[in-house]
Structures are given as C-alpha cells and as structure tokens.
C-alpha atoms as a PDB file:
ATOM      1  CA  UNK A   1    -127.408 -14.463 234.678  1.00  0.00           C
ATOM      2  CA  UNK A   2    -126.009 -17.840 233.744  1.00  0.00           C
ATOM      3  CA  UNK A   3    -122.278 -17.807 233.875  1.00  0.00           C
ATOM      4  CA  UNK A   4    -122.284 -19.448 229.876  1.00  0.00           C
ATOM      5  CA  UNK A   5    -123.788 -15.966 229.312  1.00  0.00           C
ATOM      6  CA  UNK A   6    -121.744 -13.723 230.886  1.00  0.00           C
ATOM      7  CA  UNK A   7    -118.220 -16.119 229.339  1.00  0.00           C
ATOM      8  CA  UNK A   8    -120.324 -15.141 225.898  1.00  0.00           C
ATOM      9  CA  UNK A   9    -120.874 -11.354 226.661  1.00  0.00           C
ATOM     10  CA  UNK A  10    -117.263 -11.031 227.835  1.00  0.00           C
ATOM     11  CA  UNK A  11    -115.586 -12.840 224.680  1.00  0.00           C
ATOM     12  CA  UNK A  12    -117.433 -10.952 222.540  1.00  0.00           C
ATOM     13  CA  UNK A  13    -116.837  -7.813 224.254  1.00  0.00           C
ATOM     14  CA  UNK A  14    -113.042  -8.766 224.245  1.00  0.00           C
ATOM     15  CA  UNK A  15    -113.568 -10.035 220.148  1.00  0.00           C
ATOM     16  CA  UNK A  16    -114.765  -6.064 219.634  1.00  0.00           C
ATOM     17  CA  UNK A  17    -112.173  -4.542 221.370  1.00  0.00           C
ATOM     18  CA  UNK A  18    -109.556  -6.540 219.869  1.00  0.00           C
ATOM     19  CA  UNK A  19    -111.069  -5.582 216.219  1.00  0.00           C
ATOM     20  CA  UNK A  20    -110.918  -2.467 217.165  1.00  0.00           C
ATOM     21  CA  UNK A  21    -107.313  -2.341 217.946  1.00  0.00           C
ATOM     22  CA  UNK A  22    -106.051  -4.154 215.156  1.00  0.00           C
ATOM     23  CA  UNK A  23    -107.743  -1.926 212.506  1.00  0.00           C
ATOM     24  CA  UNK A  24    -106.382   1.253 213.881  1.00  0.00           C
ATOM     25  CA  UNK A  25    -102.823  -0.115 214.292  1.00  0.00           C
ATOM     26  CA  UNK A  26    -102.901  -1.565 210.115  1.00  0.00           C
ATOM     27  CA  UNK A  27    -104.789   1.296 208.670  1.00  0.00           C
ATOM     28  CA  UNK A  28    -101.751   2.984 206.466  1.00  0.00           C
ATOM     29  CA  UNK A  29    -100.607   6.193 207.748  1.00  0.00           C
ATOM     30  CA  UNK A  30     -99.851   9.175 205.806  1.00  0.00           C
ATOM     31  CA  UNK A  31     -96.747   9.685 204.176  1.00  0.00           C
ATOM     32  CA  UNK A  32     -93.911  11.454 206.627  1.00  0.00           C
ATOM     33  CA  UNK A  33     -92.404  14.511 204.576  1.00  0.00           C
ATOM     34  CA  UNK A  34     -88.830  14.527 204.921  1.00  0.00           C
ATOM     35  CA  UNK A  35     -88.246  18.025 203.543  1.00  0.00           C
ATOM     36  CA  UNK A  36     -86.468  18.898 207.191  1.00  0.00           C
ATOM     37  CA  UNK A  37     -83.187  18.461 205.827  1.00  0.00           C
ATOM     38  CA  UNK A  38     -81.150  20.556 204.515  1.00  0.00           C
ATOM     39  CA  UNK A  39     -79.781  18.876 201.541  1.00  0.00           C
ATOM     40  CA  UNK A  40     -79.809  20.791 197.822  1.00  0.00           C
ATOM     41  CA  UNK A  41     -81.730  17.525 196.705  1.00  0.00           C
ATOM     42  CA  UNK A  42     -78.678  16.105 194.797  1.00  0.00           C
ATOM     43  CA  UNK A  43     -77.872  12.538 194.465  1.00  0.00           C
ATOM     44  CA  UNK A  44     -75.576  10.928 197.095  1.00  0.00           C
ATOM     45  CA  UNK A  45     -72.930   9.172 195.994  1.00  0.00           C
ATOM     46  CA  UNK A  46     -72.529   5.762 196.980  1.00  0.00           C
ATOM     47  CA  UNK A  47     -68.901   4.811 198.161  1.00  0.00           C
ATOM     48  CA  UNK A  48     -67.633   1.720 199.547  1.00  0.00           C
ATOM     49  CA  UNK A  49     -67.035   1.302 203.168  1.00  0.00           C
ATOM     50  CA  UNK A  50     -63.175   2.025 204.142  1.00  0.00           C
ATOM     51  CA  UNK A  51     -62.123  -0.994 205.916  1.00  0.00           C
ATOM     52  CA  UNK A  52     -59.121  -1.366 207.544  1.00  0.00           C
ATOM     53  CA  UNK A  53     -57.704  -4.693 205.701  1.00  0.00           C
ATOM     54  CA  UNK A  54     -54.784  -6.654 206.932  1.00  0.00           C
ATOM     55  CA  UNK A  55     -51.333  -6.879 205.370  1.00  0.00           C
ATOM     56  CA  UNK A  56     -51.688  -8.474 202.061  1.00  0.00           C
ATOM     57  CA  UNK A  57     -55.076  -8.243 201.505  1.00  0.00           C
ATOM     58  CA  UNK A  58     -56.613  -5.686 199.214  1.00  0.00           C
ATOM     59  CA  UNK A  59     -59.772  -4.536 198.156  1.00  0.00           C
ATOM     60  CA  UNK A  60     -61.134  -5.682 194.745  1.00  0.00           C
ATOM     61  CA  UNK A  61     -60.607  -3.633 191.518  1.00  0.00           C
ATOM     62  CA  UNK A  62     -63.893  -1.872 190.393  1.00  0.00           C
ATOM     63  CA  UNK A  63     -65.581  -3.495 187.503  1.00  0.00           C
ATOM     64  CA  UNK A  64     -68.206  -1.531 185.703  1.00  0.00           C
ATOM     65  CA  UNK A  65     -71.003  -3.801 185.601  1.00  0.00           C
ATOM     66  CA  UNK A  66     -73.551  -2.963 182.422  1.00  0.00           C
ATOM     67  CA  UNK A  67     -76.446  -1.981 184.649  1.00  0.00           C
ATOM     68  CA  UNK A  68     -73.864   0.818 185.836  1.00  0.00           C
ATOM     69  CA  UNK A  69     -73.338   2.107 182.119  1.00  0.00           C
ATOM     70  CA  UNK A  70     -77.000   2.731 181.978  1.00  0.00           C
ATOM     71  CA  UNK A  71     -76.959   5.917 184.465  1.00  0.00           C
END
C-alpha cells in the first residue's frame, strides 16, 4: 500500500470516529427529575443578601417596581 493511501484510510477513519463522538456528546439528554427534595412545592422567597455594610452606609429603600405589582 502507498503511504497517500493509508494517510487517506487513517483520516477518514479518524473523520468517523470523531463524528461519532460529537453526535453522542450533543444529542439532548432527558430531562433530570428533581422530585428528590423534600420541599412542599411552595414558592421561595427571594430576599436580598445581608451584607455587612460599613458605618454610614445603608442599604437602599425598597421600591415596588410595576412588574412587582403584577404577582
């Protein structure tokens, strides 16, 4: 065998494998249940971080902002 043949057997051989690869690692996966937890399925409530702010600085007043009204 000609060594331009066997550089064209192995580069396509390497072309396959790669395909291969690359459409089992981007097919989408099945959705994970997280139904584990124990939670009553209630909303959490989202709360600001508590931050420990220096002497004369405070946080900002809350402003109800009209997407806010809406829930």
């Amino acid at each position: 065998m000609s060594p331009t043949l066997i550089d064209l057997l192995l580069c396509g051989l390497a072309y396959l494998v790669i395909s291969y690869f690359l459409g089992v690692w981007t097919k989408p996966r099945p959705a994970q249940s997280w139904n584990s937890d124990d939670s009553d399925g209630e909303k959490f409530e989202q709360q600001p971080p508590v931050l420990d702010l220096p002497p004369g600085v405070s946080w900002p007043q809350e402003e109800l902002v009209a997407s806010e009204s809406l829930q």
